[in-house]
PDB file of N, CA and C in Angstrom:
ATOM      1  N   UNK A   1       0.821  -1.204   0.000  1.00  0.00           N
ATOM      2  CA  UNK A   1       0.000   0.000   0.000  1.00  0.00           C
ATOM      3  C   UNK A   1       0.861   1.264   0.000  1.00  0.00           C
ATOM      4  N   UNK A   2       2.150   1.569   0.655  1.00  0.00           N
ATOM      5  CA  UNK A   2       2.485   2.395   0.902  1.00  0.00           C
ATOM      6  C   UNK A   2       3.526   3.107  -0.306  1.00  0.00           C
ATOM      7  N   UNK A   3       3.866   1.795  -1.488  1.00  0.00           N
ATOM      8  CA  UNK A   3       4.431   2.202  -2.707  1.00  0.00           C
ATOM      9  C   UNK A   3       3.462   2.689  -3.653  1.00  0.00           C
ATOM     10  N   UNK A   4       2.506   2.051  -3.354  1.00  0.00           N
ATOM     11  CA  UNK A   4       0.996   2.873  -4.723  1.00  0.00           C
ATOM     12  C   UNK A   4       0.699   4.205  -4.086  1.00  0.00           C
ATOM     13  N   UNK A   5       0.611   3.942  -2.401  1.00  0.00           N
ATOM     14  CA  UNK A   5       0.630   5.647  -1.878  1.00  0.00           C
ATOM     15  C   UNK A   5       1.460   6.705  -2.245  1.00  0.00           C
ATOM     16  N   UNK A   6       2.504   6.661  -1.876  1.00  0.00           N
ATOM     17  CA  UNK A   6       3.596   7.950  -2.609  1.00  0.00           C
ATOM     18  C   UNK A   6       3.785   7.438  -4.119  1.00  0.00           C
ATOM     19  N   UNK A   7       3.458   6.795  -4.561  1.00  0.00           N
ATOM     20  CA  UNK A   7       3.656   7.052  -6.080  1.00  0.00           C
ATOM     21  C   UNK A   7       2.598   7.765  -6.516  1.00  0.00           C
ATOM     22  N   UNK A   8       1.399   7.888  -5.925  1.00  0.00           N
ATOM     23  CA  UNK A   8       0.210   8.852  -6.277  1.00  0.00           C
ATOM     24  C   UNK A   8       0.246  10.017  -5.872  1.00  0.00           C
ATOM     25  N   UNK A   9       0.982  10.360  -4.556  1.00  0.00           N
ATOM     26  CA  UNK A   9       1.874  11.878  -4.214  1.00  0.00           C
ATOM     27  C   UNK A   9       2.939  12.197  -5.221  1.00  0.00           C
ATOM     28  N   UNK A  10       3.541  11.239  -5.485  1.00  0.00           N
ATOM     29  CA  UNK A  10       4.624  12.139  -6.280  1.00  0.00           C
ATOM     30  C   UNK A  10       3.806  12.242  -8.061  1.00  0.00           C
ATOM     31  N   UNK A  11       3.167  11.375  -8.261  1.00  0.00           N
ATOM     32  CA  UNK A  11       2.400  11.979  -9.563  1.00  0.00           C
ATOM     33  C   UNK A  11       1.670  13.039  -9.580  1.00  0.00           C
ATOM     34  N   UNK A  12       1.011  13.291  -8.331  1.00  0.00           N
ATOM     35  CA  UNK A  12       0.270  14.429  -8.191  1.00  0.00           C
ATOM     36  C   UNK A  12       1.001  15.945  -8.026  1.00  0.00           C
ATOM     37  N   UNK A  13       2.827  15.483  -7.501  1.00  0.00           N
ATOM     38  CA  UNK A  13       3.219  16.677  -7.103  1.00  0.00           C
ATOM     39  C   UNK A  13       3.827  17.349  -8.932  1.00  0.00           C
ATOM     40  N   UNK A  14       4.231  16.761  -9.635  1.00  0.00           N
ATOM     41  CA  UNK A  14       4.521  16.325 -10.960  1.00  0.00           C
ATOM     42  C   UNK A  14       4.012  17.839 -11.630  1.00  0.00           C
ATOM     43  N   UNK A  15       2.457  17.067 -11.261  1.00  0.00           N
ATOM     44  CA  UNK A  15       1.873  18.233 -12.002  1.00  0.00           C
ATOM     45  C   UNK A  15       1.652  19.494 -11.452  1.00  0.00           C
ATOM     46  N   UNK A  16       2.537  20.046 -10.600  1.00  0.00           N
ATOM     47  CA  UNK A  16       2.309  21.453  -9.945  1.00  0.00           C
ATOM     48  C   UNK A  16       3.172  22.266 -10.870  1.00  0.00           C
ATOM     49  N   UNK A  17       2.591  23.169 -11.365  1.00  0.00           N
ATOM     50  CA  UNK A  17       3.556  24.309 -12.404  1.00  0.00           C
ATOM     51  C   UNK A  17       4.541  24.733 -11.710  1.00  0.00           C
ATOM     52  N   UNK A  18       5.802  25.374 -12.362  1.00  0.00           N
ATOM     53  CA  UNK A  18       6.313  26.585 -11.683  1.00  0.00           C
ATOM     54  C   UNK A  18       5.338  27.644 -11.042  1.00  0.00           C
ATOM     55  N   UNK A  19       6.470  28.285 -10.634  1.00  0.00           N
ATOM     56  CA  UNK A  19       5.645  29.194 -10.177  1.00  0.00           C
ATOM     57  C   UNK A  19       4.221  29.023  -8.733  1.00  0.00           C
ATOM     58  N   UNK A  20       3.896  28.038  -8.636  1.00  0.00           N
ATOM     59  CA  UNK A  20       2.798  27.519  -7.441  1.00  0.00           C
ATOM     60  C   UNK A  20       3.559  26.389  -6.883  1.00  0.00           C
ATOM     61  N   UNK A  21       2.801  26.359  -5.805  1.00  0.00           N
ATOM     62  CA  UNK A  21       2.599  25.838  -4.651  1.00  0.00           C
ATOM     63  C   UNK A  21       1.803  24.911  -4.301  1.00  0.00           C
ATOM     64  N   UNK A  22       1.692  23.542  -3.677  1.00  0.00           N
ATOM     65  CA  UNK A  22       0.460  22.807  -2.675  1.00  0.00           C
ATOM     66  C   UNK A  22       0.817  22.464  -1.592  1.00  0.00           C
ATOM     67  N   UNK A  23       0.022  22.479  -0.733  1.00  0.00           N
ATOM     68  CA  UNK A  23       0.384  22.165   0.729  1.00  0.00           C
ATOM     69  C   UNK A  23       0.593  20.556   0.916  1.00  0.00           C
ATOM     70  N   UNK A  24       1.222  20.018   2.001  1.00  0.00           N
ATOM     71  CA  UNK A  24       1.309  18.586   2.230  1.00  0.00           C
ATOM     72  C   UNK A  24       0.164  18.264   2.446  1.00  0.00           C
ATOM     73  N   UNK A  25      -1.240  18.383   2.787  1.00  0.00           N
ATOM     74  CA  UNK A  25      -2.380  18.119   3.281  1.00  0.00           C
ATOM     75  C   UNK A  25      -3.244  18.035   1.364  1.00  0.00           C
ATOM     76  N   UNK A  26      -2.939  19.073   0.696  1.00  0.00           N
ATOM     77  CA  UNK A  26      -3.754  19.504   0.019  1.00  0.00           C
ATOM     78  C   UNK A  26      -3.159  17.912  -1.155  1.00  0.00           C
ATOM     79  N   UNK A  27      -2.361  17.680  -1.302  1.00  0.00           N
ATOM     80  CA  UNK A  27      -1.592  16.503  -2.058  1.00  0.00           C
ATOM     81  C   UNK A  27      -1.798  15.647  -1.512  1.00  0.00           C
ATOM     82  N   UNK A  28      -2.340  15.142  -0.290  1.00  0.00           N
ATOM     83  CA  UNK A  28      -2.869  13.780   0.350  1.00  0.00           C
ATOM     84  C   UNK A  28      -4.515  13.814   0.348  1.00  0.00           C
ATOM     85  N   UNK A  29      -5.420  14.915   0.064  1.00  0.00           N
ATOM     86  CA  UNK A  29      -6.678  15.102  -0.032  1.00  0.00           C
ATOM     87  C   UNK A  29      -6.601  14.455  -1.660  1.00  0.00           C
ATOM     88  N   UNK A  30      -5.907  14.914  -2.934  1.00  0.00           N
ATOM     89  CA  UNK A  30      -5.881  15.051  -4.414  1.00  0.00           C
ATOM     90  C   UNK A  30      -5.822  13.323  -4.239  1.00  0.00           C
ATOM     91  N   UNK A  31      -4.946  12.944  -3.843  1.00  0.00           N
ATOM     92  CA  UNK A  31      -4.421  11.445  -3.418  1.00  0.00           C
ATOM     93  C   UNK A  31      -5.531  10.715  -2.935  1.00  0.00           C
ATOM     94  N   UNK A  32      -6.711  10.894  -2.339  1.00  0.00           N
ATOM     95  CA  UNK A  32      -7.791  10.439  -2.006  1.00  0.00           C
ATOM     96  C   UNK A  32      -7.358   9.747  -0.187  1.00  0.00           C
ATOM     97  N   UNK A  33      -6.481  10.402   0.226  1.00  0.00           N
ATOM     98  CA  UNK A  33      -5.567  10.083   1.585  1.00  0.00           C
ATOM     99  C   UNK A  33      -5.724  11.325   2.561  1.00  0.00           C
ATOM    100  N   UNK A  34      -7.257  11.959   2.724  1.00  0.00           N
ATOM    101  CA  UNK A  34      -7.150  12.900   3.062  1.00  0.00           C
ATOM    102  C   UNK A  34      -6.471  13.584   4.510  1.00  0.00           C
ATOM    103  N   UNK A  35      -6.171  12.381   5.467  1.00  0.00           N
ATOM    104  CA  UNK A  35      -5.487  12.166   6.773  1.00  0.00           C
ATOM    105  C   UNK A  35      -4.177  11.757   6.575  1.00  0.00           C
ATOM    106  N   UNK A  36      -3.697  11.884   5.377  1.00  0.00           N
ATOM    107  CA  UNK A  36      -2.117  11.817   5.485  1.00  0.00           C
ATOM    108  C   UNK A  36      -1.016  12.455   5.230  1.00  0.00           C
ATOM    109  N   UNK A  37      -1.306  13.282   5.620  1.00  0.00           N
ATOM    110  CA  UNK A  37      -0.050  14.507   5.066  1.00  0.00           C
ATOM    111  C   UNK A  37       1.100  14.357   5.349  1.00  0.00           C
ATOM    112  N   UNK A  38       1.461  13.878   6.471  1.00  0.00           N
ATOM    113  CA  UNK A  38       2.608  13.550   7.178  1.00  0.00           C
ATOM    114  C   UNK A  38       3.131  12.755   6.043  1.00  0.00           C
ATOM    115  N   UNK A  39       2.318  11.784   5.576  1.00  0.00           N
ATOM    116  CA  UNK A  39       2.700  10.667   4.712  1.00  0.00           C
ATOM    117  C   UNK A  39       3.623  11.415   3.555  1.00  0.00           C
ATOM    118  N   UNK A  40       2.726  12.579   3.059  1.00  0.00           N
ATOM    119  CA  UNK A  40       3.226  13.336   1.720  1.00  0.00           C
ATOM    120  C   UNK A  40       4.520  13.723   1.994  1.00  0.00           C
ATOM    121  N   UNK A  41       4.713  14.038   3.367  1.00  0.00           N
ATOM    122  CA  UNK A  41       6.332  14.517   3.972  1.00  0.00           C
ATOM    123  C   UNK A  41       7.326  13.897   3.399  1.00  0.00           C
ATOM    124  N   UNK A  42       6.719  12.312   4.493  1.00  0.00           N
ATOM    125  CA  UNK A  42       7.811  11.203   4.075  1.00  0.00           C
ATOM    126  C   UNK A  42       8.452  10.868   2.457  1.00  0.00           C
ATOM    127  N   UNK A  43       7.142  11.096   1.911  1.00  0.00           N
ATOM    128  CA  UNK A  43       7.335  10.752   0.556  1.00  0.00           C
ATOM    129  C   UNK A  43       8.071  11.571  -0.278  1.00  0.00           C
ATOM    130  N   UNK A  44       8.057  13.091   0.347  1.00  0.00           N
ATOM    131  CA  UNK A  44       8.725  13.806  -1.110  1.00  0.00           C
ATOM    132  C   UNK A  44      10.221  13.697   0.022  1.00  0.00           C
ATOM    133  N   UNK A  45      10.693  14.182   1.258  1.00  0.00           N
ATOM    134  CA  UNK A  45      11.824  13.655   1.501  1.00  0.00           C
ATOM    135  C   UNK A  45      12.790  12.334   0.904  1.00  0.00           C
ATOM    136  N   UNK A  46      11.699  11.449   1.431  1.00  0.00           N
ATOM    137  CA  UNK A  46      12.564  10.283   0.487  1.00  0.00           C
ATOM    138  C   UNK A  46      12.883  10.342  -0.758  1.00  0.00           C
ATOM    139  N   UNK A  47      12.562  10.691  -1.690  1.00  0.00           N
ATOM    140  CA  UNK A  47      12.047  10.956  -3.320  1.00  0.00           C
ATOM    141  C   UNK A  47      13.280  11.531  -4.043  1.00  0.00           C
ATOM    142  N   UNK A  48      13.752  10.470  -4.731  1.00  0.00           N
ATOM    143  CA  UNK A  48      15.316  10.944  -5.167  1.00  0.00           C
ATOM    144  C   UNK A  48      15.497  10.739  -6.640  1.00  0.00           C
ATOM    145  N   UNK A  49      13.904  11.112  -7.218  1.00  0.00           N
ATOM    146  CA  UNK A  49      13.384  11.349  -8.828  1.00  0.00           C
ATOM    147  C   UNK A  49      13.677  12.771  -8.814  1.00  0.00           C
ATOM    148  N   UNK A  50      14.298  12.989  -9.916  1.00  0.00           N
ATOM    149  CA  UNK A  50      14.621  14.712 -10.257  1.00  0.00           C
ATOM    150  C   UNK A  50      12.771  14.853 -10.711  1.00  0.00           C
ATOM    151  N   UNK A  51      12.027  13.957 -11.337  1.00  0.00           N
ATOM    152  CA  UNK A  51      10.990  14.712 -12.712  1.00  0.00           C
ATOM    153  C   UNK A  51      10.167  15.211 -11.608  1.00  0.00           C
ATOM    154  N   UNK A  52      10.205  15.028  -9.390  1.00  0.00           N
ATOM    155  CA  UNK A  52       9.305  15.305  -8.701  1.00  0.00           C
ATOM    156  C   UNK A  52       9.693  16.527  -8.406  1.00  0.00           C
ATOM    157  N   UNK A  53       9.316  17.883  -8.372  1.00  0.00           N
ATOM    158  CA  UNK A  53       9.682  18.802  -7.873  1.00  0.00           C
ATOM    159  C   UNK A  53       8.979  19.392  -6.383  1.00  0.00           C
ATOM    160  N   UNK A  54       9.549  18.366  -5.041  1.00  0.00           N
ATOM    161  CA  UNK A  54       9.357  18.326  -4.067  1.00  0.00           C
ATOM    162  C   UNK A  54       9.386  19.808  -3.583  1.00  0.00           C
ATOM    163  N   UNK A  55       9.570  20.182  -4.212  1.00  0.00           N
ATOM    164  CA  UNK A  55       9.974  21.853  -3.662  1.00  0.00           C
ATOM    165  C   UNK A  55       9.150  22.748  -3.309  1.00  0.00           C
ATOM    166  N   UNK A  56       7.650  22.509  -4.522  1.00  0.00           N
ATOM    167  CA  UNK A  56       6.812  23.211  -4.777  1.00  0.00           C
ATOM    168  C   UNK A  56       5.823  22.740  -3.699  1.00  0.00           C
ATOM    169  N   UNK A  57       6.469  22.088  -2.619  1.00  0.00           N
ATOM    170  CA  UNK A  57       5.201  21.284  -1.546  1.00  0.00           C
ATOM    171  C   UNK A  57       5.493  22.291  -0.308  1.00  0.00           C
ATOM    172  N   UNK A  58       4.626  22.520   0.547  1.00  0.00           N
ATOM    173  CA  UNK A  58       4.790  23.709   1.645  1.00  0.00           C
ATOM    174  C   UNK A  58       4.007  23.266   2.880  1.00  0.00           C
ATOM    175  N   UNK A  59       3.982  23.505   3.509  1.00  0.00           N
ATOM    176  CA  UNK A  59       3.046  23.607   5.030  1.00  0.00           C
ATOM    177  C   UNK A  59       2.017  23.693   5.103  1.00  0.00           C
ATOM    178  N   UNK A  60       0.867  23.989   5.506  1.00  0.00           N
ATOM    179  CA  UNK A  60      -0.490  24.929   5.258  1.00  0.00           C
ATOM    180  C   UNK A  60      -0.875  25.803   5.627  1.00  0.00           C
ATOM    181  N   UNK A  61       1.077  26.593   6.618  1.00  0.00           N
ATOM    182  CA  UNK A  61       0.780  27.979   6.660  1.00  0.00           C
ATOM    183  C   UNK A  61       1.469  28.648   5.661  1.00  0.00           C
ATOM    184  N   UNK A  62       2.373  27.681   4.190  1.00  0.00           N
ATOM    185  CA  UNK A  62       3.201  28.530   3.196  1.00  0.00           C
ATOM    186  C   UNK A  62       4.645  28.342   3.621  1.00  0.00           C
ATOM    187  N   UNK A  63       5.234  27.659   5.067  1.00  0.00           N
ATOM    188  CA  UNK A  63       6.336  27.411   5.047  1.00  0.00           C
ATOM    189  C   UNK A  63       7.252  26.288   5.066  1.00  0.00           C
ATOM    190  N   UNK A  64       8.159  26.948   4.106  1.00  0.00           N
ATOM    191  CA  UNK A  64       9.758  25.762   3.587  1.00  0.00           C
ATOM    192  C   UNK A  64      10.020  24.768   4.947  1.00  0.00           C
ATOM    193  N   UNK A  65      10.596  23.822   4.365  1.00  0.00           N
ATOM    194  CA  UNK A  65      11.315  23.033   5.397  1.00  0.00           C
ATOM    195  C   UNK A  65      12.776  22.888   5.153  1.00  0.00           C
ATOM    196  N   UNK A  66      13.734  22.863   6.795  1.00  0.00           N
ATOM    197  CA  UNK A  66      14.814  22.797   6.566  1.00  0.00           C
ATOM    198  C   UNK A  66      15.339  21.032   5.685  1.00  0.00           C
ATOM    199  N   UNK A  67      14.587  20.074   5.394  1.00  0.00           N
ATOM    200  CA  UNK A  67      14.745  19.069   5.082  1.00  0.00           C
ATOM    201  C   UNK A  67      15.287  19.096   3.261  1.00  0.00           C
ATOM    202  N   UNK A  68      15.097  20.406   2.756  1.00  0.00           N
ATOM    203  CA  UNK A  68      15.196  20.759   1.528  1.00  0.00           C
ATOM    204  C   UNK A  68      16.760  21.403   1.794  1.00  0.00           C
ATOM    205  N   UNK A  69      16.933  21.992   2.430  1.00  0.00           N
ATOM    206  CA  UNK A  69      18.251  23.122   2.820  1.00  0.00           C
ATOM    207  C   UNK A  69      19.211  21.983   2.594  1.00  0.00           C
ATOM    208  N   UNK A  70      19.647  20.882   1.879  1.00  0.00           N
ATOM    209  CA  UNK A  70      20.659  19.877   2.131  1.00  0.00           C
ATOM    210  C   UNK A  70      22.170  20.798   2.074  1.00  0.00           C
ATOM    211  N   UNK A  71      21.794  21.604   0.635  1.00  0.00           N
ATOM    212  CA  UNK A  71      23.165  21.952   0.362  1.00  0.00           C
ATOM    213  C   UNK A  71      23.421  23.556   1.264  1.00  0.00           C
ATOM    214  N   UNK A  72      22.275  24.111   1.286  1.00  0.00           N
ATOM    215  CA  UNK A  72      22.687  25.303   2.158  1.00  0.00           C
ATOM    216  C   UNK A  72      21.329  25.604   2.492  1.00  0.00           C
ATOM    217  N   UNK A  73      21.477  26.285   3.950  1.00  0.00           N
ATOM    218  CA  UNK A  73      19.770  26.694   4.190  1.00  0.00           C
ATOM    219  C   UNK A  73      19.367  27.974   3.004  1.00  0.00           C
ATOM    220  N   UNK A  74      18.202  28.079   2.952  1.00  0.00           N
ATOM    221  CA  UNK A  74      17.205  28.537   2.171  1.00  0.00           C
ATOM    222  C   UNK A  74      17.065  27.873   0.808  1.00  0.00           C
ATOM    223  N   UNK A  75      17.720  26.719   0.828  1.00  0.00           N
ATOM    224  CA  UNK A  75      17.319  25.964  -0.753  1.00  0.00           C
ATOM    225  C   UNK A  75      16.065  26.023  -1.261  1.00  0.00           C
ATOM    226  N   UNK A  76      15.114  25.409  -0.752  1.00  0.00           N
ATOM    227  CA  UNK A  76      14.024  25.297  -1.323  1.00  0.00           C
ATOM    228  C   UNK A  76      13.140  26.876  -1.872  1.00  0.00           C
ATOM    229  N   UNK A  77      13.107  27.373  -0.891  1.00  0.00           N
ATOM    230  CA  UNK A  77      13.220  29.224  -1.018  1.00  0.00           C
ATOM    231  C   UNK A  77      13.621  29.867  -1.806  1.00  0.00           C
ATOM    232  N   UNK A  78      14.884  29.253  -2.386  1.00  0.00           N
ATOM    233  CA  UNK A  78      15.960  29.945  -3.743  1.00  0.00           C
ATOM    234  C   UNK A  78      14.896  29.314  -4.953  1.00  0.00           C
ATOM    235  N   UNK A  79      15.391  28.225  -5.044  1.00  0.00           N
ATOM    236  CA  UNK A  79      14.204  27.447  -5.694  1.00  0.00           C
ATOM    237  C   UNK A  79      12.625  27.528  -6.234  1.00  0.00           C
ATOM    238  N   UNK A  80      12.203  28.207  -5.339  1.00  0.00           N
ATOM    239  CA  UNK A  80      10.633  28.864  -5.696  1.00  0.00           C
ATOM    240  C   UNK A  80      11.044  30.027  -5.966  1.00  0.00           C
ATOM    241  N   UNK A  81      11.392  30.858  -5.270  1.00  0.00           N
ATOM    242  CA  UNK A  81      11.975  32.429  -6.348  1.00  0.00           C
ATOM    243  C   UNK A  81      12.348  32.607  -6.986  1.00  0.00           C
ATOM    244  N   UNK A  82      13.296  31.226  -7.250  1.00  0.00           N
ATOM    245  CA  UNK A  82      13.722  31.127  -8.761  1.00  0.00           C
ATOM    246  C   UNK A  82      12.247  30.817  -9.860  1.00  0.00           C
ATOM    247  N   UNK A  83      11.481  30.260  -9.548  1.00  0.00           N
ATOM    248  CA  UNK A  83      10.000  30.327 -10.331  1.00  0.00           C
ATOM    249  C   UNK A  83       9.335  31.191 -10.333  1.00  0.00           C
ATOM    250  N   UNK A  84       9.401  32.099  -9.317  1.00  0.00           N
ATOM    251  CA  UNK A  84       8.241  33.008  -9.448  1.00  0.00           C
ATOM    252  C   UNK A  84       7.394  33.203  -8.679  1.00  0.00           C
ATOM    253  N   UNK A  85       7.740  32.191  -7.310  1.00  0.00           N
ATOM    254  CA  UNK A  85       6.686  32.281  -6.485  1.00  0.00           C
ATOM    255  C   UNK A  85       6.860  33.236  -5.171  1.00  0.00           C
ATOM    256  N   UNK A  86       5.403  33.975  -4.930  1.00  0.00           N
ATOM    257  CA  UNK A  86       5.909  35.186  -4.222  1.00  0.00           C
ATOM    258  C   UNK A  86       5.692  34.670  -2.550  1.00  0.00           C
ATOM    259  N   UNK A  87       7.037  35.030  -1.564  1.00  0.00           N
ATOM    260  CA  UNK A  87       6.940  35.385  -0.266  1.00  0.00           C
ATOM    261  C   UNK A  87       6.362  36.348  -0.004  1.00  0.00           C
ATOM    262  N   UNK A  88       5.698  36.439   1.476  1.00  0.00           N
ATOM    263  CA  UNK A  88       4.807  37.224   2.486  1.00  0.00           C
ATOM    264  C   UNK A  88       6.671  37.689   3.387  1.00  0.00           C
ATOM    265  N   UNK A  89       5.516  39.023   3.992  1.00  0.00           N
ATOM    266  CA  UNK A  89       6.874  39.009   4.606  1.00  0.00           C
ATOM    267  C   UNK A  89       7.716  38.142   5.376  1.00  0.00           C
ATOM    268  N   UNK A  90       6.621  37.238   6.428  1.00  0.00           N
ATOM    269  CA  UNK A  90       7.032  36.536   7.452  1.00  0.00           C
ATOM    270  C   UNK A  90       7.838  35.205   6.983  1.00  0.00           C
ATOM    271  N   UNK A  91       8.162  35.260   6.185  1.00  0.00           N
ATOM    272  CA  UNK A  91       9.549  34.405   5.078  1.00  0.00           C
ATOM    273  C   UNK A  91       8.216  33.064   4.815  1.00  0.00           C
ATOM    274  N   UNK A  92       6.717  33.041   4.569  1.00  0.00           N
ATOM    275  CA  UNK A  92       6.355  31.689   4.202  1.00  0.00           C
ATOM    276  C   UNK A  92       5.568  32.652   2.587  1.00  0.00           C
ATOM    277  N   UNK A  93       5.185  31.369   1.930  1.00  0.00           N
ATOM    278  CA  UNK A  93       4.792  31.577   0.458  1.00  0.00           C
ATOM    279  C   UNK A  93       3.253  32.472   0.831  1.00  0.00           C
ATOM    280  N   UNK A  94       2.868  33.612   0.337  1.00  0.00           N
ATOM    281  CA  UNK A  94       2.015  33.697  -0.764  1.00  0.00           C
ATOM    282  C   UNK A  94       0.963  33.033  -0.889  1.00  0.00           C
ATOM    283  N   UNK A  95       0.101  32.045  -0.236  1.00  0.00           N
ATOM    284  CA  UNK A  95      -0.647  31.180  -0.426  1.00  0.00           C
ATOM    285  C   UNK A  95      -1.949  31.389  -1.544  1.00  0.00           C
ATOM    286  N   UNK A  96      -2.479  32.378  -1.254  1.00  0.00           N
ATOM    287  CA  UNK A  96      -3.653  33.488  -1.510  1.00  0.00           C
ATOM    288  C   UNK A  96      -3.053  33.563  -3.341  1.00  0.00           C
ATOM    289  N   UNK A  97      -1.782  33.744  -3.669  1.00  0.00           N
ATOM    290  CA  UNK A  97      -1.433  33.940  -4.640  1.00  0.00           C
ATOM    291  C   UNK A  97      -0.674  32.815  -5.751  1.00  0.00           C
ATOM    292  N   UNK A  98      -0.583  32.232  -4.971  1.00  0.00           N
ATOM    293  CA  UNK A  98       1.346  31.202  -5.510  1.00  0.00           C
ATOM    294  C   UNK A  98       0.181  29.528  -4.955  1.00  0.00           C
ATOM    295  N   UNK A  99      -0.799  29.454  -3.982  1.00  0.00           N
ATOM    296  CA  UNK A  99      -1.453  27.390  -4.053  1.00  0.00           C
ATOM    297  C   UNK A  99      -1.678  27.394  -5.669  1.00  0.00           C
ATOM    298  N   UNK A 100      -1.526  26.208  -5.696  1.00  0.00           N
ATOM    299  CA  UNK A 100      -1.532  25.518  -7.376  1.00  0.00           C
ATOM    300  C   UNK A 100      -3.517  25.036  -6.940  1.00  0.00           C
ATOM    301  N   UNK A 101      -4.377  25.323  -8.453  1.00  0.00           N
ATOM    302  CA  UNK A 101      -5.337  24.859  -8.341  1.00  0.00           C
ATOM    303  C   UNK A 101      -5.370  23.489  -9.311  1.00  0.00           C
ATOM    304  N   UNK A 102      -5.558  22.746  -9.243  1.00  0.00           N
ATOM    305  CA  UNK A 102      -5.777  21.629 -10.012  1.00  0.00           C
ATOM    306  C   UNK A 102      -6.450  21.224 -11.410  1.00  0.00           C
ATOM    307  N   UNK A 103      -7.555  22.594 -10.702  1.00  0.00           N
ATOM    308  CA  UNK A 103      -8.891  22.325 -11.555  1.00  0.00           C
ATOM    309  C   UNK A 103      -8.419  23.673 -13.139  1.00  0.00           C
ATOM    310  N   UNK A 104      -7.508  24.859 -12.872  1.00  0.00           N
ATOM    311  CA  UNK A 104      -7.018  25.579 -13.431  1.00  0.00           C
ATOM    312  C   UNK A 104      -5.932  25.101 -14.394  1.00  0.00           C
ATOM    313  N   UNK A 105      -4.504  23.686 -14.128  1.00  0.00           N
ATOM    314  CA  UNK A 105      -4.240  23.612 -14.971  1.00  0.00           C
ATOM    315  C   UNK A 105      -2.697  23.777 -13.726  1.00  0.00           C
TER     316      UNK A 105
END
């Protein structure tokens, strides 16, 4: 169960554009796993496919994790600004602006 599980997180994360964002909760709801977010954690941490762009996954208040920072802190951060996606001041994403809708594309 738990290999068909994150393989349906990381297909789902796949399709998040540049530029946006989904929360770990909001990728385990899409997943039909709506109580597993934690799960989505595990999964894009572990996840050592370049085509997943774990990056674009956030909190559900908009903030990075140091689990991305491998090579220096603010990786993941560099990474979305490098797309386009806009920070609030309090250093988390934009939510309001930058969540990926599904139904949009």
């Amino acid at each position: 169960m738990r290999g068909e599980t994150f393989a349906a997180f990381r297909e789902i994360v796949r399709r998040i554009p540049a530029g946006k964002v989904a929360t770990y909760g909001q990728i385990a709801h899409l997943a039909g796993r709506p109580r597993c977010a934690r799960a989505v954690g595990c999964a894009m941490a572990g996840c050592q496919d370049s085509s997943v762009p774990c990056h674009r996954v956030v909190d559900r208040l908009g903030g990075t994790k140091a689990a991305f920072d491998l090579y220096a802190p603010g990786t993941q951060r560099a990474l979305l600004e490098a797309e386009g996606t806009v920070f609030r001041p309090d250093g988390t994403v934009d939510l309001a602006r930058c969540q990926w809708d599904p139904l949009e594309g």
